[in-house]
C-alpha atoms as a PDB file:
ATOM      1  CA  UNK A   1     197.713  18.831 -29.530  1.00  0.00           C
ATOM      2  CA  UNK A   2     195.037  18.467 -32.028  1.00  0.00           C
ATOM      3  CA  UNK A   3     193.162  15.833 -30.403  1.00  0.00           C
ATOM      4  CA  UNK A   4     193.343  17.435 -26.871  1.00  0.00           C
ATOM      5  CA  UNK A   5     191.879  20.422 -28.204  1.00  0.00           C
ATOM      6  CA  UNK A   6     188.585  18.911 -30.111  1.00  0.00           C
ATOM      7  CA  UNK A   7     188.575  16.328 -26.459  1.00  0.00           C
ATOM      8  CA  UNK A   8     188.139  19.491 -24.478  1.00  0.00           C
ATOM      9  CA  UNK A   9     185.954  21.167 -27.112  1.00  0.00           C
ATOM     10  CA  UNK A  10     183.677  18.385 -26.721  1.00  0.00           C
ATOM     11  CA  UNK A  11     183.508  18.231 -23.201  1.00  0.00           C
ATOM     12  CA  UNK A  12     182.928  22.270 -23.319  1.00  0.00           C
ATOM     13  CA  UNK A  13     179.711  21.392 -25.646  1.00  0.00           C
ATOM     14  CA  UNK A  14     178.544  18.594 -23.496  1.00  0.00           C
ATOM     15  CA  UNK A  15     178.711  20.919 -20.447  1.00  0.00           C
ATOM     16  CA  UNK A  16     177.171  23.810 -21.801  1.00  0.00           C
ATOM     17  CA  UNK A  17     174.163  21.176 -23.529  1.00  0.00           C
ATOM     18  CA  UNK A  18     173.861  20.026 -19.530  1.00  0.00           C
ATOM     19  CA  UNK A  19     173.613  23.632 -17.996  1.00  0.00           C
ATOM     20  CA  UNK A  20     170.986  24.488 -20.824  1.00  0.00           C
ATOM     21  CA  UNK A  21     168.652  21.792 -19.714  1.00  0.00           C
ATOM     22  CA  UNK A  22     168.819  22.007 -16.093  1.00  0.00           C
ATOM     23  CA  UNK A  23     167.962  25.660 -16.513  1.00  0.00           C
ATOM     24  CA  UNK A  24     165.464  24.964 -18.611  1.00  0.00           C
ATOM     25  CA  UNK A  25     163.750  22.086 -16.161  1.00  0.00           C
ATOM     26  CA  UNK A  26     164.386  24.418 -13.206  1.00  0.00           C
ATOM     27  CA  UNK A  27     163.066  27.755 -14.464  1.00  0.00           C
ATOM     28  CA  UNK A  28     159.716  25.506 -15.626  1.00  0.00           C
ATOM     29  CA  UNK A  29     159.683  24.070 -12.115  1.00  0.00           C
ATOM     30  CA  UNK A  30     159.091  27.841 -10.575  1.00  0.00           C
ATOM     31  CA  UNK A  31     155.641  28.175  -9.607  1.00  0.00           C
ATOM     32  CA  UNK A  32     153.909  30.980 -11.310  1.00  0.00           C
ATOM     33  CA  UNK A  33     154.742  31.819 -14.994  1.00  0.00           C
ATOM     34  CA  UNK A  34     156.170  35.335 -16.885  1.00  0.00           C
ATOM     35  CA  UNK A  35     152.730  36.537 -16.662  1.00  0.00           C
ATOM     36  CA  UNK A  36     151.827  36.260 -13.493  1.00  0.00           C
ATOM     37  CA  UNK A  37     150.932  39.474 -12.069  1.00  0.00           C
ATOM     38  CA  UNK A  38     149.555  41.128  -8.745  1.00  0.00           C
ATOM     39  CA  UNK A  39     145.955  41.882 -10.622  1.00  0.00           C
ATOM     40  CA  UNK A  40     145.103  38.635 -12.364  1.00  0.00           C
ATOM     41  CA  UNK A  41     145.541  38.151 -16.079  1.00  0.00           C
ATOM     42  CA  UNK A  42     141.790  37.794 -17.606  1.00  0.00           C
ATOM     43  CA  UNK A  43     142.302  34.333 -18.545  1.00  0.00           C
ATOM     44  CA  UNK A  44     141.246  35.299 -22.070  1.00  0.00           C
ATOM     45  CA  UNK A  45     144.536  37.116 -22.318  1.00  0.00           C
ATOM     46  CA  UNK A  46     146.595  34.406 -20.608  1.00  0.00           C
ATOM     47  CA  UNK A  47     145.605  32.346 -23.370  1.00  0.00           C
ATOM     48  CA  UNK A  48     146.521  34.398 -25.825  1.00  0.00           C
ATOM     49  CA  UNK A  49     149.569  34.799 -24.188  1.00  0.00           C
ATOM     50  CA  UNK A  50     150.287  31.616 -23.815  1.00  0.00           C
ATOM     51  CA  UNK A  51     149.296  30.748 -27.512  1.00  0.00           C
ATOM     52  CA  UNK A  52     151.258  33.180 -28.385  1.00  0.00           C
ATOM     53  CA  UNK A  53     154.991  32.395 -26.846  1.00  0.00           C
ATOM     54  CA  UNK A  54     153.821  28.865 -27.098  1.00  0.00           C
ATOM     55  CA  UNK A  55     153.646  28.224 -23.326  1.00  0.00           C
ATOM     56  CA  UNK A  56     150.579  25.814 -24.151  1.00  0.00           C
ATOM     57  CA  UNK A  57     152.763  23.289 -25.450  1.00  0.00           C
ATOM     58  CA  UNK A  58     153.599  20.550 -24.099  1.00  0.00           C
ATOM     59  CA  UNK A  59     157.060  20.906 -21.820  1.00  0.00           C
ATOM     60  CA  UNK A  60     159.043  18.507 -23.471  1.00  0.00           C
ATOM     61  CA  UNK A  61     157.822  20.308 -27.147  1.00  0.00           C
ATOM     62  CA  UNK A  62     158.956  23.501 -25.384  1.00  0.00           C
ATOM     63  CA  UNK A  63     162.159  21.828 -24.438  1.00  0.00           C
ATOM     64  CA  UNK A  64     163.193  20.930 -28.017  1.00  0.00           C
ATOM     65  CA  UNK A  65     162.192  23.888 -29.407  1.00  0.00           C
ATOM     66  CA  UNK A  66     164.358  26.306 -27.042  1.00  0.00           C
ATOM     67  CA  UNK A  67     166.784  23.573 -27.757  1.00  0.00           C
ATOM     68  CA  UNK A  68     166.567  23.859 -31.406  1.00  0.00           C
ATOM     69  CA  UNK A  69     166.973  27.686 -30.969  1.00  0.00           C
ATOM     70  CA  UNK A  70     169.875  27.241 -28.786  1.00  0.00           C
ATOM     71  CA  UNK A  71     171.685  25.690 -31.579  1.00  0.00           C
ATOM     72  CA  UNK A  72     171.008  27.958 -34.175  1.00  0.00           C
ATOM     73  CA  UNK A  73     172.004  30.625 -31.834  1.00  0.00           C
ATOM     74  CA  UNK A  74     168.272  31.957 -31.156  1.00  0.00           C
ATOM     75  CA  UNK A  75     167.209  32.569 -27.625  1.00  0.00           C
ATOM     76  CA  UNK A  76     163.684  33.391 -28.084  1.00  0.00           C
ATOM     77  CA  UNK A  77     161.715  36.572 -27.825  1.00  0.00           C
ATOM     78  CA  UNK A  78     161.488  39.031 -24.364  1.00  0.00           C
ATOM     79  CA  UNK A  79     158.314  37.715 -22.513  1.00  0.00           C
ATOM     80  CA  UNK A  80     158.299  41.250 -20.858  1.00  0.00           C
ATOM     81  CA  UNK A  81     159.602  43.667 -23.780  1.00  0.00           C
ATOM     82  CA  UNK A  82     157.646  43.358 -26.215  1.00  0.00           C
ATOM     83  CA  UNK A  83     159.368  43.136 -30.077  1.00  0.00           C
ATOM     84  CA  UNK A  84     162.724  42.395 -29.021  1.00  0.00           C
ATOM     85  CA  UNK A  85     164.646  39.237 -28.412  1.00  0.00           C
ATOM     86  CA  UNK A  86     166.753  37.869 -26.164  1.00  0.00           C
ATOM     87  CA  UNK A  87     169.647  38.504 -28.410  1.00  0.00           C
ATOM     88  CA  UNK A  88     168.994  41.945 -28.921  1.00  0.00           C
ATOM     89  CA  UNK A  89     169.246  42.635 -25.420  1.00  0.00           C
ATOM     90  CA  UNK A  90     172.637  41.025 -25.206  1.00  0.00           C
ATOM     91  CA  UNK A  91     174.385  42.463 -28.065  1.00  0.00           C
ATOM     92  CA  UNK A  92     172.999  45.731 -26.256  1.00  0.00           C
ATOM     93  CA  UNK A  93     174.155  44.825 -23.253  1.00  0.00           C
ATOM     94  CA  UNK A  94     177.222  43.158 -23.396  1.00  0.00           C
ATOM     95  CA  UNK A  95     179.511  45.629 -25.195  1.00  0.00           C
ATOM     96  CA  UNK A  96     179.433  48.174 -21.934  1.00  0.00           C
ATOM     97  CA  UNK A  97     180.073  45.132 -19.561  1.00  0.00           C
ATOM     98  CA  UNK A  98     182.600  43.299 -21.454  1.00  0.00           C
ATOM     99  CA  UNK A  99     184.469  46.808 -22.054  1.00  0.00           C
ATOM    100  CA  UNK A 100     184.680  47.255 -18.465  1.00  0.00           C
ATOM    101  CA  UNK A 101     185.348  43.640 -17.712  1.00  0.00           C
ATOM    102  CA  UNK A 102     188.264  43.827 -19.859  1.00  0.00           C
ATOM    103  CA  UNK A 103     189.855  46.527 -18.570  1.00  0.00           C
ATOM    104  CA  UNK A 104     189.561  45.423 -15.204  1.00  0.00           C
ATOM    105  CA  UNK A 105     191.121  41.674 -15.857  1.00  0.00           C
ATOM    106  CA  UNK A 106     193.499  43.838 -18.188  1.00  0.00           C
ATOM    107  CA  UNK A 107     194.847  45.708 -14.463  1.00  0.00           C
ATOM    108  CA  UNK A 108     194.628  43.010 -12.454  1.00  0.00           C
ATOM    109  CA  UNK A 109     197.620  40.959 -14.998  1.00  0.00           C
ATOM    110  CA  UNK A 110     199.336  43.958 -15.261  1.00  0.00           C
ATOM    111  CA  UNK A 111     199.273  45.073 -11.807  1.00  0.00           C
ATOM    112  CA  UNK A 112     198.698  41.859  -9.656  1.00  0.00           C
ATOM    113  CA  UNK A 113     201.692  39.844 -11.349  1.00  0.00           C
ATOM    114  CA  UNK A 114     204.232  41.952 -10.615  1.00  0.00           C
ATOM    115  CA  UNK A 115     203.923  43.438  -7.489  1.00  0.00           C
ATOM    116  CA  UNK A 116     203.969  39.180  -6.586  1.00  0.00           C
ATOM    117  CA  UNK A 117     206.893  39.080  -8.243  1.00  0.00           C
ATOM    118  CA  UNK A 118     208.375  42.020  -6.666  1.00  0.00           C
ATOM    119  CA  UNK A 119     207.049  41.036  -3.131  1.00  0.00           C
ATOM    120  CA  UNK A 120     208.601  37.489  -3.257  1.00  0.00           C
ATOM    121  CA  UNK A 121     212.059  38.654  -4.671  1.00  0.00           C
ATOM    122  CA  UNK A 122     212.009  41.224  -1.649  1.00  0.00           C
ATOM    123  CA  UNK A 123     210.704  39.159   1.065  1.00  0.00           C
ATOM    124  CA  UNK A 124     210.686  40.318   3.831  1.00  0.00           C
ATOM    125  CA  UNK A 125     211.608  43.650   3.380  1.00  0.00           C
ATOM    126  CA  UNK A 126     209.777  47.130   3.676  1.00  0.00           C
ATOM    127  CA  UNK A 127     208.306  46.726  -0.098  1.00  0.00           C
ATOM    128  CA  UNK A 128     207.095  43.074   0.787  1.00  0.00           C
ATOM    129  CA  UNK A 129     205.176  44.224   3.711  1.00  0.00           C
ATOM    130  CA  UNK A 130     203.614  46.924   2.417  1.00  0.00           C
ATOM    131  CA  UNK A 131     202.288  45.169  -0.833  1.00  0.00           C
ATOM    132  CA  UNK A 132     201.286  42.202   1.393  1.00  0.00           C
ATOM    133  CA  UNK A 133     199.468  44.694   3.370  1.00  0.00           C
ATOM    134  CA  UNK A 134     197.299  46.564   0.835  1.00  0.00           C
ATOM    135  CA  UNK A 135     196.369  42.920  -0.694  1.00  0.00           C
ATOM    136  CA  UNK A 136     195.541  41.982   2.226  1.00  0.00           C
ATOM    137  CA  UNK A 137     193.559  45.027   2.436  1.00  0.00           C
ATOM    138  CA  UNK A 138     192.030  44.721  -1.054  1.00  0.00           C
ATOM    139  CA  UNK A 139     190.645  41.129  -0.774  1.00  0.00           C
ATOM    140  CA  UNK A 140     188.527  42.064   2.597  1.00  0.00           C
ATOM    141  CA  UNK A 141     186.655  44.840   0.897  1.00  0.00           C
ATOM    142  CA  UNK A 142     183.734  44.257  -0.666  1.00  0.00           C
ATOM    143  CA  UNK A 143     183.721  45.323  -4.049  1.00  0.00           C
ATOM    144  CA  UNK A 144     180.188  47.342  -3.685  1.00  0.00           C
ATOM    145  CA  UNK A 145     182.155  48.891  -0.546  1.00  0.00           C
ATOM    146  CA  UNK A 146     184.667  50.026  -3.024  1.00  0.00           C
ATOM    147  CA  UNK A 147     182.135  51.425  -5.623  1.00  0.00           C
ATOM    148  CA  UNK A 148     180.323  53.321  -2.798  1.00  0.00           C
ATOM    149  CA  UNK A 149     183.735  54.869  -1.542  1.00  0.00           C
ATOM    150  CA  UNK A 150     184.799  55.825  -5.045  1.00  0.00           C
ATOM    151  CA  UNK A 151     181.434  57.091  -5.506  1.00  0.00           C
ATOM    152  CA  UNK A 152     181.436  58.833  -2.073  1.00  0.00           C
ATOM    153  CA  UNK A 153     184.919  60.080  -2.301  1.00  0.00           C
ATOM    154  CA  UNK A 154     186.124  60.529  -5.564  1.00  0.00           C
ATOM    155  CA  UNK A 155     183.242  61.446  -7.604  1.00  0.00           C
ATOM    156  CA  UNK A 156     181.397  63.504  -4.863  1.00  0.00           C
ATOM    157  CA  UNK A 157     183.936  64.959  -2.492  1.00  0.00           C
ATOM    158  CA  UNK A 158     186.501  65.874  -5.001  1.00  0.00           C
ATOM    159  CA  UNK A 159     185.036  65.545  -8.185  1.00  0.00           C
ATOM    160  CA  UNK A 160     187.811  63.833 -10.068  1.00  0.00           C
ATOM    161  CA  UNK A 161     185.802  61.361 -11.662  1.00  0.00           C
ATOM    162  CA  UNK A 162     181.668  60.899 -13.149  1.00  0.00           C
ATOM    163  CA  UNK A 163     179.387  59.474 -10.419  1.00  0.00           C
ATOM    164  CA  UNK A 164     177.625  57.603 -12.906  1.00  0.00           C
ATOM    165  CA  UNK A 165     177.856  56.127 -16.728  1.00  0.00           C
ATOM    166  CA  UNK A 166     180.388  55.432 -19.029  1.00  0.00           C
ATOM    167  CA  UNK A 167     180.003  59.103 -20.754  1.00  0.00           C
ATOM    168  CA  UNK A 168     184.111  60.126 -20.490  1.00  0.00           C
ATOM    169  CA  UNK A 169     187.383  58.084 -20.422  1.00  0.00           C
ATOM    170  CA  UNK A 170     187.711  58.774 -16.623  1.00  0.00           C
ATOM    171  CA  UNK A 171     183.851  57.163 -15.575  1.00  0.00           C
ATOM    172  CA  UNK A 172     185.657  53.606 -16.086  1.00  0.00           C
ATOM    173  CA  UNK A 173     188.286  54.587 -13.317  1.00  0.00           C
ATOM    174  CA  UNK A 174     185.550  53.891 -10.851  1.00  0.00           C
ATOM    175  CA  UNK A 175     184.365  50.619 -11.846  1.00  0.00           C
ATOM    176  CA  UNK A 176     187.086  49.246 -13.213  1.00  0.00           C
ATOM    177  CA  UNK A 177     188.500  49.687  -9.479  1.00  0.00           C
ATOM    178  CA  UNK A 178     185.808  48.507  -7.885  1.00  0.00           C
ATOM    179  CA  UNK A 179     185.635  45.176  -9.746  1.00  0.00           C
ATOM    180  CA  UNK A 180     189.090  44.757  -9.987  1.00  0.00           C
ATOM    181  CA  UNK A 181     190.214  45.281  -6.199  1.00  0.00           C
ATOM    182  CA  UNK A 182     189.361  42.000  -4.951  1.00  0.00           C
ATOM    183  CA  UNK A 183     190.868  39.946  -7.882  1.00  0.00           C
ATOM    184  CA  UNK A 184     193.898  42.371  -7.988  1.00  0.00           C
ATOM    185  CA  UNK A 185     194.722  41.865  -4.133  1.00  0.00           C
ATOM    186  CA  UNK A 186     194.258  37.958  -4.847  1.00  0.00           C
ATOM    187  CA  UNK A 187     196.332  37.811  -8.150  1.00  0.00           C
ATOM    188  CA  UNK A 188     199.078  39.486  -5.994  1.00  0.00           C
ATOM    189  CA  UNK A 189     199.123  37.192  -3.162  1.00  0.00           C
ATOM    190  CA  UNK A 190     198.989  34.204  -5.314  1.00  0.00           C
ATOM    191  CA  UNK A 191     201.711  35.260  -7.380  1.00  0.00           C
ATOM    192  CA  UNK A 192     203.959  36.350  -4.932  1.00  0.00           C
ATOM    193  CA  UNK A 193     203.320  32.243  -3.004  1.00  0.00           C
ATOM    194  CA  UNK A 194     203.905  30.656  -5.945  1.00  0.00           C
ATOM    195  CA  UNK A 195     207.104  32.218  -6.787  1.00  0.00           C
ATOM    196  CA  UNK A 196     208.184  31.940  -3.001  1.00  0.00           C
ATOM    197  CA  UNK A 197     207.844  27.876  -3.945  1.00  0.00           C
ATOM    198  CA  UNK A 198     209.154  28.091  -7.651  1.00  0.00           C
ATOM    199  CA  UNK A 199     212.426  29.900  -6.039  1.00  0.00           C
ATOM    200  CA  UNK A 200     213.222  27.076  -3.641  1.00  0.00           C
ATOM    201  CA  UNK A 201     212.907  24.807  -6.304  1.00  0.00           C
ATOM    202  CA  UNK A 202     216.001  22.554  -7.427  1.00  0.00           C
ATOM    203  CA  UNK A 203     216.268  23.481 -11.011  1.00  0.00           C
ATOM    204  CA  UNK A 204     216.180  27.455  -9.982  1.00  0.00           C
ATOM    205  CA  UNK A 205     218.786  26.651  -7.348  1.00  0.00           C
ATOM    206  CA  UNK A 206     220.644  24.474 -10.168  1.00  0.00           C
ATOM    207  CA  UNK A 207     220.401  26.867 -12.780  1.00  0.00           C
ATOM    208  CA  UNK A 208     222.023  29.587 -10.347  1.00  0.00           C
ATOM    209  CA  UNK A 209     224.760  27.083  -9.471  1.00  0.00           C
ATOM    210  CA  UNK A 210     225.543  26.782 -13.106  1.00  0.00           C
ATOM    211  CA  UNK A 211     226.338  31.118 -13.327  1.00  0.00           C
ATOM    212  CA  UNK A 212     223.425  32.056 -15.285  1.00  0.00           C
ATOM    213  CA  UNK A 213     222.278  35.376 -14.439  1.00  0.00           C
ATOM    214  CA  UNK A 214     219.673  36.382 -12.095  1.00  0.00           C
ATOM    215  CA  UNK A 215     217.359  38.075 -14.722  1.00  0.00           C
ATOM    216  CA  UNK A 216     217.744  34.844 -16.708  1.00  0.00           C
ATOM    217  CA  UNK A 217     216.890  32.500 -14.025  1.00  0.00           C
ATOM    218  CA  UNK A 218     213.927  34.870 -12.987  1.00  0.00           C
ATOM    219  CA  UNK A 219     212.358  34.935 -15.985  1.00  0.00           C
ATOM    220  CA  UNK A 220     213.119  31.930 -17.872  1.00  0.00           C
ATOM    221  CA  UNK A 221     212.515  29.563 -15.228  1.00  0.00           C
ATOM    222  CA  UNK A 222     211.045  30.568 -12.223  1.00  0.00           C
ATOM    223  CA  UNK A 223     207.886  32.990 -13.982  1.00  0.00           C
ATOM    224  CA  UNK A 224     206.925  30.896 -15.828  1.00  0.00           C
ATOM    225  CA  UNK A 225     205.967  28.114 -13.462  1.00  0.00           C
ATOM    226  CA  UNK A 226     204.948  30.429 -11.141  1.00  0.00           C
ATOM    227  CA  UNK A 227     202.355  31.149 -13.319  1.00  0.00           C
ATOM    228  CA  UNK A 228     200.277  28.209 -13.601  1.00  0.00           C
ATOM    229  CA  UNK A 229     198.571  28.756 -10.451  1.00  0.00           C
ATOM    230  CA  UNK A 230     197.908  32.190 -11.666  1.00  0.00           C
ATOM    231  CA  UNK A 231     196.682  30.912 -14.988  1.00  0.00           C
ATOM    232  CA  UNK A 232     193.864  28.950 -13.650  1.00  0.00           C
ATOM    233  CA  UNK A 233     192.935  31.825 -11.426  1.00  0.00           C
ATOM    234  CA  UNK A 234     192.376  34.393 -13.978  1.00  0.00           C
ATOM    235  CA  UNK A 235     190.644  31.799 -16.522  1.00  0.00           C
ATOM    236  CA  UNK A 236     187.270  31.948 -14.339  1.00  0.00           C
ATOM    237  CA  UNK A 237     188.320  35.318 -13.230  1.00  0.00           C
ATOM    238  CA  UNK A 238     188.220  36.908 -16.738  1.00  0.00           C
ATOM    239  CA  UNK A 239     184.765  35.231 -17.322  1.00  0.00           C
ATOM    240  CA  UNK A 240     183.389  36.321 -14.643  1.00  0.00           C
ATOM    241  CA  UNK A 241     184.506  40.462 -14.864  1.00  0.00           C
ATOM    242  CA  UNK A 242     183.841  39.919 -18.652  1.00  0.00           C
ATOM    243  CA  UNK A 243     180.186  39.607 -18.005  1.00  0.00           C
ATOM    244  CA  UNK A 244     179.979  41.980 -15.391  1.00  0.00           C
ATOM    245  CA  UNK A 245     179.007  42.465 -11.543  1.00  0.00           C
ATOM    246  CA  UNK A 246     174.993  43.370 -11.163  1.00  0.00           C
ATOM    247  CA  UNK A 247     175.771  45.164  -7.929  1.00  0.00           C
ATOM    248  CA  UNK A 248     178.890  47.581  -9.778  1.00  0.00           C
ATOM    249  CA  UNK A 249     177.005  48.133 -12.953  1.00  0.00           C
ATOM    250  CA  UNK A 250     173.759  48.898 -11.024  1.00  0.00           C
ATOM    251  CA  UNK A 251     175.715  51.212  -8.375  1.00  0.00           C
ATOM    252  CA  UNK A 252     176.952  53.158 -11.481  1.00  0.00           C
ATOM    253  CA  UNK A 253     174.112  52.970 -13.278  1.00  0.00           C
ATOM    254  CA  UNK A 254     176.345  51.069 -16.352  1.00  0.00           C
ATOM    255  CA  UNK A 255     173.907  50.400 -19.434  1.00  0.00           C
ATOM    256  CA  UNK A 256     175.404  46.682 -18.868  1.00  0.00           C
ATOM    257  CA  UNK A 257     173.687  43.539 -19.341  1.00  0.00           C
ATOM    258  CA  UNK A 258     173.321  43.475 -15.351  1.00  0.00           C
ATOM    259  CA  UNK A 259     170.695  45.619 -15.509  1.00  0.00           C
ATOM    260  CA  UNK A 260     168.489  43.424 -17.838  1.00  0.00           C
ATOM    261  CA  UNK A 261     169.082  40.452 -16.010  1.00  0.00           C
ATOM    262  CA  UNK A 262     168.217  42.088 -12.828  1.00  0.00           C
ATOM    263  CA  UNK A 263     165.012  43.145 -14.659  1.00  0.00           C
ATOM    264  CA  UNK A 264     164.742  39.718 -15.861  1.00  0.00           C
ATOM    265  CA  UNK A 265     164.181  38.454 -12.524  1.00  0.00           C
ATOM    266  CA  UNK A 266     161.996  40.681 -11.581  1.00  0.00           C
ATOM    267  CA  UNK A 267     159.786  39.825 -13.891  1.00  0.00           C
ATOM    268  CA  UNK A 268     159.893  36.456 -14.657  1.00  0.00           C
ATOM    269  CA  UNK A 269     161.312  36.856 -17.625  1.00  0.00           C
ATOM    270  CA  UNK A 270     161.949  33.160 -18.294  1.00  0.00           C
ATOM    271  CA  UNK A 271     163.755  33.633 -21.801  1.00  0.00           C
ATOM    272  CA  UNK A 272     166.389  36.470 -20.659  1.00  0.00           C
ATOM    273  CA  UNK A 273     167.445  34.536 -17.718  1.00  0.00           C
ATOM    274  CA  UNK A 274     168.176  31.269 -19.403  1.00  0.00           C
ATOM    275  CA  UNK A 275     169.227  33.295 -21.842  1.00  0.00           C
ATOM    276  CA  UNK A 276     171.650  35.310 -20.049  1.00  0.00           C
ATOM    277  CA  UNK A 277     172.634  32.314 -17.637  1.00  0.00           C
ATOM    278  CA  UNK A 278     173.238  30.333 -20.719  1.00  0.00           C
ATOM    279  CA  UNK A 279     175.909  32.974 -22.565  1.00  0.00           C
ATOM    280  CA  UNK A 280     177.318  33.138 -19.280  1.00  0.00           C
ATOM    281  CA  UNK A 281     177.841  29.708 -18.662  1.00  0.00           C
ATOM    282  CA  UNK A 282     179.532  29.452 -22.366  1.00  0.00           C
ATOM    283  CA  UNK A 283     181.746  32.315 -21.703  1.00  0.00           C
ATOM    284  CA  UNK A 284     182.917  30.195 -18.277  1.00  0.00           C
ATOM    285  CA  UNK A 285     183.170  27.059 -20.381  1.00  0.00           C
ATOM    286  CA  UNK A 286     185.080  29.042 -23.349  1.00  0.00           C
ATOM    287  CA  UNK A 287     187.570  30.351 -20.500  1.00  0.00           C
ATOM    288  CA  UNK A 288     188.303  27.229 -18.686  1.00  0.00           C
ATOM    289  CA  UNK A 289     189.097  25.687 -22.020  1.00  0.00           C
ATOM    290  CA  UNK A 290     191.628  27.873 -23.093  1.00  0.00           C
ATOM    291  CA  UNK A 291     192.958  27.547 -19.759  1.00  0.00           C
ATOM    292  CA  UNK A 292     193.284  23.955 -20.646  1.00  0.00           C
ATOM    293  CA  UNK A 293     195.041  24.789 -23.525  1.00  0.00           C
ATOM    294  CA  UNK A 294     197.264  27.299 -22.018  1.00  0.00           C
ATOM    295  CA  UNK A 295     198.320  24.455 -19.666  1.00  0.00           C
ATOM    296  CA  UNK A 296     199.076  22.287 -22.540  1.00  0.00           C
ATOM    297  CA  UNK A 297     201.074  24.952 -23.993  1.00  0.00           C
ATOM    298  CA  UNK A 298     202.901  25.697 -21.008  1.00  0.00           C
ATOM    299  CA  UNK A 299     203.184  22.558 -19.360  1.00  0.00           C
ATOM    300  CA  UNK A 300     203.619  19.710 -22.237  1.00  0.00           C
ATOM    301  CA  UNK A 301     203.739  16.910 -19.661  1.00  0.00           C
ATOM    302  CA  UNK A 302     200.268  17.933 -19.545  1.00  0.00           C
ATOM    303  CA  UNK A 303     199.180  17.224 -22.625  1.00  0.00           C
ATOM    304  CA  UNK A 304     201.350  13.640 -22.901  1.00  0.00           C
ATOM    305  CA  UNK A 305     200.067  12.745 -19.824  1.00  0.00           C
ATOM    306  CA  UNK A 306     196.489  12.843 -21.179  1.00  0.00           C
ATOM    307  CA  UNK A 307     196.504  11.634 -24.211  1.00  0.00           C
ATOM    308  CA  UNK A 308     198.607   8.243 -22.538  1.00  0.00           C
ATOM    309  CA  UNK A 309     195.648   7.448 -21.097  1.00  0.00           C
END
């Protein structure tokens, strides 16, 4: 176990090291630079400027140096706000979007997997078609179509819930829903497959034959490998609601990281959107390990069969 984990750790490294420098490379490769404006810099000031953030260096000094700074867990001042870093906008940032993120993966689990569950043990019944329905439902909407509704509906027809912020317990209810509907509606009908096939399974029919009891064969054997599909969903999944949807937090106006990277963008803010790309990227990497090892965990032919080879 020990030696698949630091294998996978240092394939996680090596992939993060490779998304680093192609963002690097490709972000240099943009015409124009972070101070390129509408009204021409003086080129005076440009040179400052450039003196200044080191943008007169050589590329492949620049390279090593972000590099460097990537390592020690520095990504380099704002080019556009001045006095703060990279990292201070992220530990700003990220809080709000990870807190939402969470609880949105959190409903999607707790939700998603069993109504599957349900919907396969009841197949084709009144219960299956109606949960089949409304995931089928949820994975065709949009989830900025869901954030205007909620916003529409909910927090301006009937008031129940904050239009915008995170201010009150009851301003996550609207995106939490909106970036969980799609995901939910999926986690649901991937569940409720995969137990369909785990059910029709020998061993499930064998333990049955042998008089062990429903719950028993339910939840001891057929769950659990029903699961694995699941588990590799949600890996990504979680990643990618943990750091947050530009469109949702923008639509309700979410103090999230979104925001910055969207400024980012705008203004060629080279630093914050390798920056930002970069955590990203390791939060991906970080999931899809654990995944990895949840597998191993799960599954130990997994493991064997790896480290056979």
């Amino acid at each position: 176990m020990r030696n698949y984990f630091i294998r996978r750790l240092i394939y996680s490294l090596l992939t993060i090291f490779i998304i680093a420098t192609v963002l690097f490379f490709v972000m240099h490769s943009i015409p124009g630079g972070p101070f390129t404006r509408e009204r021409p810099v003086p080129p005076e000031i440009m040179r400052v400027l450039n003196e200044k953030y080191k943008l007169d260096q050589p590329l492949y000094m620049q390279y090593l140096d972000y590099m460097k700074g990537l390592i020690t867990f520095d990504l380099g001042p704002s080019f556009s706000k001045i006095g703060i870093s990279v990292n201070d906008l992220i530990i700003e940032g990220f809080p709000p979007t990870a807190k939402v993120g969470f609880l949105a993966a959190l409903l999607i689990v707790v939700l998603g997997v069993p109504f599957g569950i349900i919907s396969a043990l009841k197949q084709n019944k009144p219960i299956d078609y109606f949960v089949m329905f409304m995931a089928t439902l949820g994975v065709t909407i949009p989830s900025f179509v869901i954030a205007a509704l909620m916003i529409y509906f909910f927090a301006g027809k009937l008031g129940w819930i904050p239009p915008f912020g995170l201010s009150t317990p009851a301003s996550y209810i609207g995106p939490i829903i909106a970036l969980a509907g799609y995901s939910l509606s999926f986690v649901t009908r991937l569940t409720r497959s995969s137990m369909l096939e785990v059910l029709r399974q020998d061993y499930v029919r064998t333990a049955r034959a042998n008089g062990l009891r429903e719950w028993s064969v339910i939840g001891k054997h057929a769950v659990k490998n029903a699961l694995i599909p699941v588990i590799t969903y949600m890996g990504p999944t979680i990643a990618a609601l943990m750091t947050g949807s530009f469109v949702v937090e923008r639509m309700f106006a979410i103090p999230g990281i979104g925001r910055y990277f969207v400024e980012s963008v705008s203004n060629r803010d080279y630093t914050v959107i390798m920056g930002i790309n970069v955590m990203f990227a390791a939060f991906y990497v970080l999931m899809v390990l654990l995944v990895d090892v949840a597998y191993a965990l799960i599954d130990p032919r997994i493991r064997f069969e790896k480290e056979s080879k």
